[in-house]
N, C-alpha and C. Protein backbone atom coordinates (compact mmCIF):
# COMPACT_ATOMS: atom_id res chain seq x y z
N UNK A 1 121.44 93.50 120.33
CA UNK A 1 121.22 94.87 119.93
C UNK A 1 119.83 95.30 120.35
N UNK A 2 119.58 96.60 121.00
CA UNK A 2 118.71 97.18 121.25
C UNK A 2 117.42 97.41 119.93
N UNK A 3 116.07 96.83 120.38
CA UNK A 3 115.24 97.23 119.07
C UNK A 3 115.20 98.59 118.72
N UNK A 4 115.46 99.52 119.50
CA UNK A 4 115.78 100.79 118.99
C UNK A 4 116.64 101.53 118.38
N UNK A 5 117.59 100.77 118.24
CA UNK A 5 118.75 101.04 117.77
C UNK A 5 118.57 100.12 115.89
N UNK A 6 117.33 99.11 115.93
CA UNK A 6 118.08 98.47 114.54
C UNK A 6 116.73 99.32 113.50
N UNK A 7 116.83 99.13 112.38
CA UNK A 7 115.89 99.50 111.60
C UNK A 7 114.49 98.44 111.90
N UNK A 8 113.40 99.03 111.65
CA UNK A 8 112.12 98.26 112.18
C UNK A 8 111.84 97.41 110.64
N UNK A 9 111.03 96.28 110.98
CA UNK A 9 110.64 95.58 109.60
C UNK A 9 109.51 95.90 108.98
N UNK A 10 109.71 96.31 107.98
CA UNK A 10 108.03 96.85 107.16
C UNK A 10 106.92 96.10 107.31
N UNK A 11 107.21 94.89 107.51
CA UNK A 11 106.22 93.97 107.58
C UNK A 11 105.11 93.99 109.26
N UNK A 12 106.59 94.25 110.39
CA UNK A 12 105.70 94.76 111.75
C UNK A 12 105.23 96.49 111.35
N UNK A 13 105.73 97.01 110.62
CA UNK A 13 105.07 98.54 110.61
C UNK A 13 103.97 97.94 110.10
N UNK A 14 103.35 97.80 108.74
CA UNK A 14 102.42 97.50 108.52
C UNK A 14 100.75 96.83 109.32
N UNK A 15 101.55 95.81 109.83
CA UNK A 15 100.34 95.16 110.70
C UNK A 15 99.37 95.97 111.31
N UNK A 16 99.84 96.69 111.77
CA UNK A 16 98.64 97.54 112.74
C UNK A 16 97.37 97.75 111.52
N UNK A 17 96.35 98.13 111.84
CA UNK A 17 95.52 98.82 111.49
C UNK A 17 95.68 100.55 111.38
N UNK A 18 96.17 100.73 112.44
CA UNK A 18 95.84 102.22 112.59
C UNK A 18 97.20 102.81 111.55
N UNK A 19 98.46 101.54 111.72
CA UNK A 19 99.53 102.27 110.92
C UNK A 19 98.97 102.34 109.18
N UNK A 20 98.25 101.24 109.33
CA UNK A 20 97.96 101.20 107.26
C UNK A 20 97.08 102.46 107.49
N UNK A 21 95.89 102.85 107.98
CA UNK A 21 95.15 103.59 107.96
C UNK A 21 96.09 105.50 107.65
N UNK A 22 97.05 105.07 108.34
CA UNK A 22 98.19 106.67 108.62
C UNK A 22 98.74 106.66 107.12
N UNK A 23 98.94 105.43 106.59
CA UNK A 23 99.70 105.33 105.65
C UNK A 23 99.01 105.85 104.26
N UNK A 24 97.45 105.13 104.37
CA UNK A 24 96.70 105.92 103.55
C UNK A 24 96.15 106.98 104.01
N UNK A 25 96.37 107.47 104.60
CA UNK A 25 96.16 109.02 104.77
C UNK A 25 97.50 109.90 104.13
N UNK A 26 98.57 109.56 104.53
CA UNK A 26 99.52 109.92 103.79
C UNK A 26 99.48 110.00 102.26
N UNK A 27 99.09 109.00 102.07
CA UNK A 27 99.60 108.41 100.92
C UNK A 27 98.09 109.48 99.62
N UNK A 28 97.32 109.89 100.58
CA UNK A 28 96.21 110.83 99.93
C UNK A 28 96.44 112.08 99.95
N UNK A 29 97.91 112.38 100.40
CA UNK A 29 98.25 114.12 100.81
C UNK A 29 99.76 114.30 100.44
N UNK A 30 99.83 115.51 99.97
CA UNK A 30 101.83 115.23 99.50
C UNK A 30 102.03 115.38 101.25
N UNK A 31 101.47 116.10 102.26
CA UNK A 31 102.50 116.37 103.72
C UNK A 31 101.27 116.60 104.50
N UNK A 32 100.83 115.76 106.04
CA UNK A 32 100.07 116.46 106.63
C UNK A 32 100.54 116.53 107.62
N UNK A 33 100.39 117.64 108.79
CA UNK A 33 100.45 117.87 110.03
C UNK A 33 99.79 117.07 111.08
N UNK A 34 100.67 116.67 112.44
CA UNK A 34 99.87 115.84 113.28
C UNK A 34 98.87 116.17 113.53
N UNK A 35 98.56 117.41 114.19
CA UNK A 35 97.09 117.38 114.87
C UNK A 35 95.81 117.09 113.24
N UNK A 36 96.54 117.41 112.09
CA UNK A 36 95.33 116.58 111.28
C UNK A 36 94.94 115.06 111.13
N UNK A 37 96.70 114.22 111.29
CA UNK A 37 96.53 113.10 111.33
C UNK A 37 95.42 112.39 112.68
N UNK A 38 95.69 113.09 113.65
CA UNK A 38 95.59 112.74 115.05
C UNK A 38 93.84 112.80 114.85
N UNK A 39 93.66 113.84 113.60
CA UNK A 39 91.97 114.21 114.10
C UNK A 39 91.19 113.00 113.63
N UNK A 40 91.93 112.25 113.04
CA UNK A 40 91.06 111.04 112.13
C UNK A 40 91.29 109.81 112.96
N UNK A 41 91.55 109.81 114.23
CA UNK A 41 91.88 108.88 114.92
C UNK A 41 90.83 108.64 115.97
N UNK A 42 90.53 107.89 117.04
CA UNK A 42 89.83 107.83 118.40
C UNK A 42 90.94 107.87 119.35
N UNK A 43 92.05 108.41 119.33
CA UNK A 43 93.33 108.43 120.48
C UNK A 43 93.94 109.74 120.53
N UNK A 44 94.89 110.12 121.34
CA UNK A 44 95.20 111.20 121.74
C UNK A 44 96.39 111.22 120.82
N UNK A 45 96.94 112.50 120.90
CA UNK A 45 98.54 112.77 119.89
C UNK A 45 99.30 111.92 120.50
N UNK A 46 99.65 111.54 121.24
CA UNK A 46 100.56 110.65 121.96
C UNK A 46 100.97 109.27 121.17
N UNK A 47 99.61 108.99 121.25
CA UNK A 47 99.23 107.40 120.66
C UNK A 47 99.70 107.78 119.10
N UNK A 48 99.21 108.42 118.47
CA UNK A 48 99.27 108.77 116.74
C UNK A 48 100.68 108.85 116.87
N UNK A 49 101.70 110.00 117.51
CA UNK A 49 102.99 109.87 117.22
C UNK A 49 104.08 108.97 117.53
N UNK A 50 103.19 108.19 118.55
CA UNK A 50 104.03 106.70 118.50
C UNK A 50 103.84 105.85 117.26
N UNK A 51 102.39 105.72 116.88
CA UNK A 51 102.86 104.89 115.69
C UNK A 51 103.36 105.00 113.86
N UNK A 52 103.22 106.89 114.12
CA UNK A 52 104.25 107.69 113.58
C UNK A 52 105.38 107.17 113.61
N UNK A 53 106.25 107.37 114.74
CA UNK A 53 107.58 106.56 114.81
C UNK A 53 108.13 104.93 114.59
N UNK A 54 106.92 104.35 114.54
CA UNK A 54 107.19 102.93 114.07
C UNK A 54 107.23 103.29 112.36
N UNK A 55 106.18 104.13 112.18
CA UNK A 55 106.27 103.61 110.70
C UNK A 55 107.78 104.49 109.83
N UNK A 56 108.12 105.48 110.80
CA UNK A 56 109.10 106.18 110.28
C UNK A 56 110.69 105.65 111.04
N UNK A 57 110.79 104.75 111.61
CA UNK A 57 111.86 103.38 112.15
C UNK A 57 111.70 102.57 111.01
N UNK A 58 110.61 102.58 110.18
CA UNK A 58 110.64 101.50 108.96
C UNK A 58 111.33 102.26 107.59
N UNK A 59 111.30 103.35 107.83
CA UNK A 59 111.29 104.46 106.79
C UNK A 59 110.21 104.40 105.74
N UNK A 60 108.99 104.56 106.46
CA UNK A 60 107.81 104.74 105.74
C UNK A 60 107.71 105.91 105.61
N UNK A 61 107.79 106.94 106.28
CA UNK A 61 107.49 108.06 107.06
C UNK A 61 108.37 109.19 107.14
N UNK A 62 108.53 110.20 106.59
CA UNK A 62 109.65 110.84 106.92
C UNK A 62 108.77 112.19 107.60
N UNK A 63 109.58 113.16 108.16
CA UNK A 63 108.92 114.30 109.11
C UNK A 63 109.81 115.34 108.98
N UNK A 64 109.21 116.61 109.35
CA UNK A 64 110.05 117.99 109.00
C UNK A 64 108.79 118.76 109.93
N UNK A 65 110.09 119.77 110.40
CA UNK A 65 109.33 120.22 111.68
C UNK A 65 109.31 121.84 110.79
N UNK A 66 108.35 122.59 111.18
CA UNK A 66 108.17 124.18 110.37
C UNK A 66 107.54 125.00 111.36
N UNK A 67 108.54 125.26 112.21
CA UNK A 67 108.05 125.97 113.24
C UNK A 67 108.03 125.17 114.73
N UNK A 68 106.56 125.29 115.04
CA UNK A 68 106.49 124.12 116.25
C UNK A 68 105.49 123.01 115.72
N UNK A 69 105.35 123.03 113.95
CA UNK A 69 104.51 122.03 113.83
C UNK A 69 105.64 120.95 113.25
N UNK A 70 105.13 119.74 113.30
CA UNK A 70 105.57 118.69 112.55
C UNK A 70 104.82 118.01 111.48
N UNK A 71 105.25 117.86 110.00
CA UNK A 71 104.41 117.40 109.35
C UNK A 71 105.25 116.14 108.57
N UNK A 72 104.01 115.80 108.22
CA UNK A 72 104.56 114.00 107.93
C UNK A 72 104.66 113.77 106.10
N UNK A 73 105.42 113.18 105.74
CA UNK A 73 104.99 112.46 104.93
C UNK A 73 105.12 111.46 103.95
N UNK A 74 104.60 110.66 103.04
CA UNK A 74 104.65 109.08 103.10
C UNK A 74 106.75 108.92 101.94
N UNK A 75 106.67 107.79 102.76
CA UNK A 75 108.07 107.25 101.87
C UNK A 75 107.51 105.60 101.28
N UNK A 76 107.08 105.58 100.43
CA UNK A 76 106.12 104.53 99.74
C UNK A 76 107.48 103.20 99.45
N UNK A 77 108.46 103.80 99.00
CA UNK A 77 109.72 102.90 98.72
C UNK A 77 109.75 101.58 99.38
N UNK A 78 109.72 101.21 100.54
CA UNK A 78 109.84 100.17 101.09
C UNK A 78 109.03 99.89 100.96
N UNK A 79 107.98 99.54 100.65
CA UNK A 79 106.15 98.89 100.19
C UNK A 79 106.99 97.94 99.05
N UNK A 80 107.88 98.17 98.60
CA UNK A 80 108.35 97.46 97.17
C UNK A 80 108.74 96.26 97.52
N UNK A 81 109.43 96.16 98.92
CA UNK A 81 109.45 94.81 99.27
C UNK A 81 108.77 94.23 99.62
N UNK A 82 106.89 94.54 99.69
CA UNK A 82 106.07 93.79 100.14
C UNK A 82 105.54 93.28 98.95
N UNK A 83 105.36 94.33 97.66
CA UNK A 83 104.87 94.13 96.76
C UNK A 83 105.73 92.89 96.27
N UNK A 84 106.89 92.41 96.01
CA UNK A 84 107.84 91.93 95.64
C UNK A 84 107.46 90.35 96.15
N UNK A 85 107.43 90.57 97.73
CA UNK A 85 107.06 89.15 97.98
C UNK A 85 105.04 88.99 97.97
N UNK A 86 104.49 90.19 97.44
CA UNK A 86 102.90 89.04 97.26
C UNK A 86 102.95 89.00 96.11
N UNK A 87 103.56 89.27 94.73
CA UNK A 87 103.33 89.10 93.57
C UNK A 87 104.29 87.65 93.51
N UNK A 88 105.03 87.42 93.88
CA UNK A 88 105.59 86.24 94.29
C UNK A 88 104.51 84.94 94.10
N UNK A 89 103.51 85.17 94.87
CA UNK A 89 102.68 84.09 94.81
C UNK A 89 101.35 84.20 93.92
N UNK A 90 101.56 85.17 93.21
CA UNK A 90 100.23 85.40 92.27
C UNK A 90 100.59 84.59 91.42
N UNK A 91 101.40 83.96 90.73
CA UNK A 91 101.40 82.68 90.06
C UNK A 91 100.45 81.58 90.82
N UNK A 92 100.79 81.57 92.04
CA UNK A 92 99.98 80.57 92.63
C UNK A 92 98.67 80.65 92.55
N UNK A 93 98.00 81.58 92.80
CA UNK A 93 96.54 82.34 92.67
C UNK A 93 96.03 82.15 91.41
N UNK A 94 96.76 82.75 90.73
CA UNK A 94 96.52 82.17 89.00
C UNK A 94 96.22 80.95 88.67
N UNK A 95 97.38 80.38 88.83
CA UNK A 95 97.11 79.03 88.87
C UNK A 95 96.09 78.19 89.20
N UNK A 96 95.78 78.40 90.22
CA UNK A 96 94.24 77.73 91.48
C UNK A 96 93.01 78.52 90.74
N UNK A 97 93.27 79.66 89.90
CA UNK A 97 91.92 80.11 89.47
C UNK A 97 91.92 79.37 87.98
N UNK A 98 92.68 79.85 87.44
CA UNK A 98 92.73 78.88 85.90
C UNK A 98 92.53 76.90 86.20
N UNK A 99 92.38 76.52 87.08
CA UNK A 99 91.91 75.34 87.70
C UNK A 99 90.60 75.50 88.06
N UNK A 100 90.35 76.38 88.68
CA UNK A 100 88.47 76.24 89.50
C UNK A 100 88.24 76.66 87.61
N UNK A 101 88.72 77.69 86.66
CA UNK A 101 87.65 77.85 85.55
C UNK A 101 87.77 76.39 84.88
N UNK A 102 88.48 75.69 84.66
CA UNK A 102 89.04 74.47 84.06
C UNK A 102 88.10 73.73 84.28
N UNK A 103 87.73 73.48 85.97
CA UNK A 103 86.65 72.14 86.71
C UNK A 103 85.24 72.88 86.69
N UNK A 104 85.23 73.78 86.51
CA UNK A 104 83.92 74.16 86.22
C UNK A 104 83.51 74.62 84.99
N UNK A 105 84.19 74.78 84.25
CA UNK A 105 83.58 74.58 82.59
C UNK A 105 83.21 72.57 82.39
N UNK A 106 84.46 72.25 82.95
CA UNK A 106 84.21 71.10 82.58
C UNK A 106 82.82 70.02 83.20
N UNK A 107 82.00 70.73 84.09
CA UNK A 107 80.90 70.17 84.66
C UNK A 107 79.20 70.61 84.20
């Protein structure tokens, strides 16, 4: 199957830098328009609405066009499966910290 054709994995949307960066920008506005997203960038619209479309192949992202503008904005929902698997290991974290306070009270 064509990668364009399947749904993208939140986990490759995420990675980028520039996509978390879009995401909190979103995520600071109920809807913004590209050329605002684009202005907080060092790249041309091109570049921004490509990784627009990754994050909205993840369904991070949803878009609505109003006129000849397009404006964006965040679909937080799928973050739940990330949250899901790092709280997963916060037992572990816990754990390893309630140990370092344990060996170091005890010294």
């Amino acid at each position: 199957m064509n990668e364009r054709n399947q749904e993208r994995d939140v986990y490759v949307a995420i990675a980028d830098p520039t996509r978390r960066k879009l995401i909190r920008l979103l995520a600071d506005a109920e809807e913004l328009p590209l050329h605002e997203l684009t202005a907080q960038f060092q790249m041309g619209r091109t570049a921004v609405s490509k990784h627009l479309a990754i994050l909205k192949e993840a369904g991070l992202v949803a878009d609505r066009k109003i006129g000849r503008e397009t404006r964006y904005r965040l679909n937080a929902a799928p973050l739940q499966e990330i949250k899901d698997w790092v709280s997963f290991y916060e037992k572990f974290w816990m754990g390893n910290v309630a140990l370092l306070k344990k060996l170091l009270s005890e010294e």
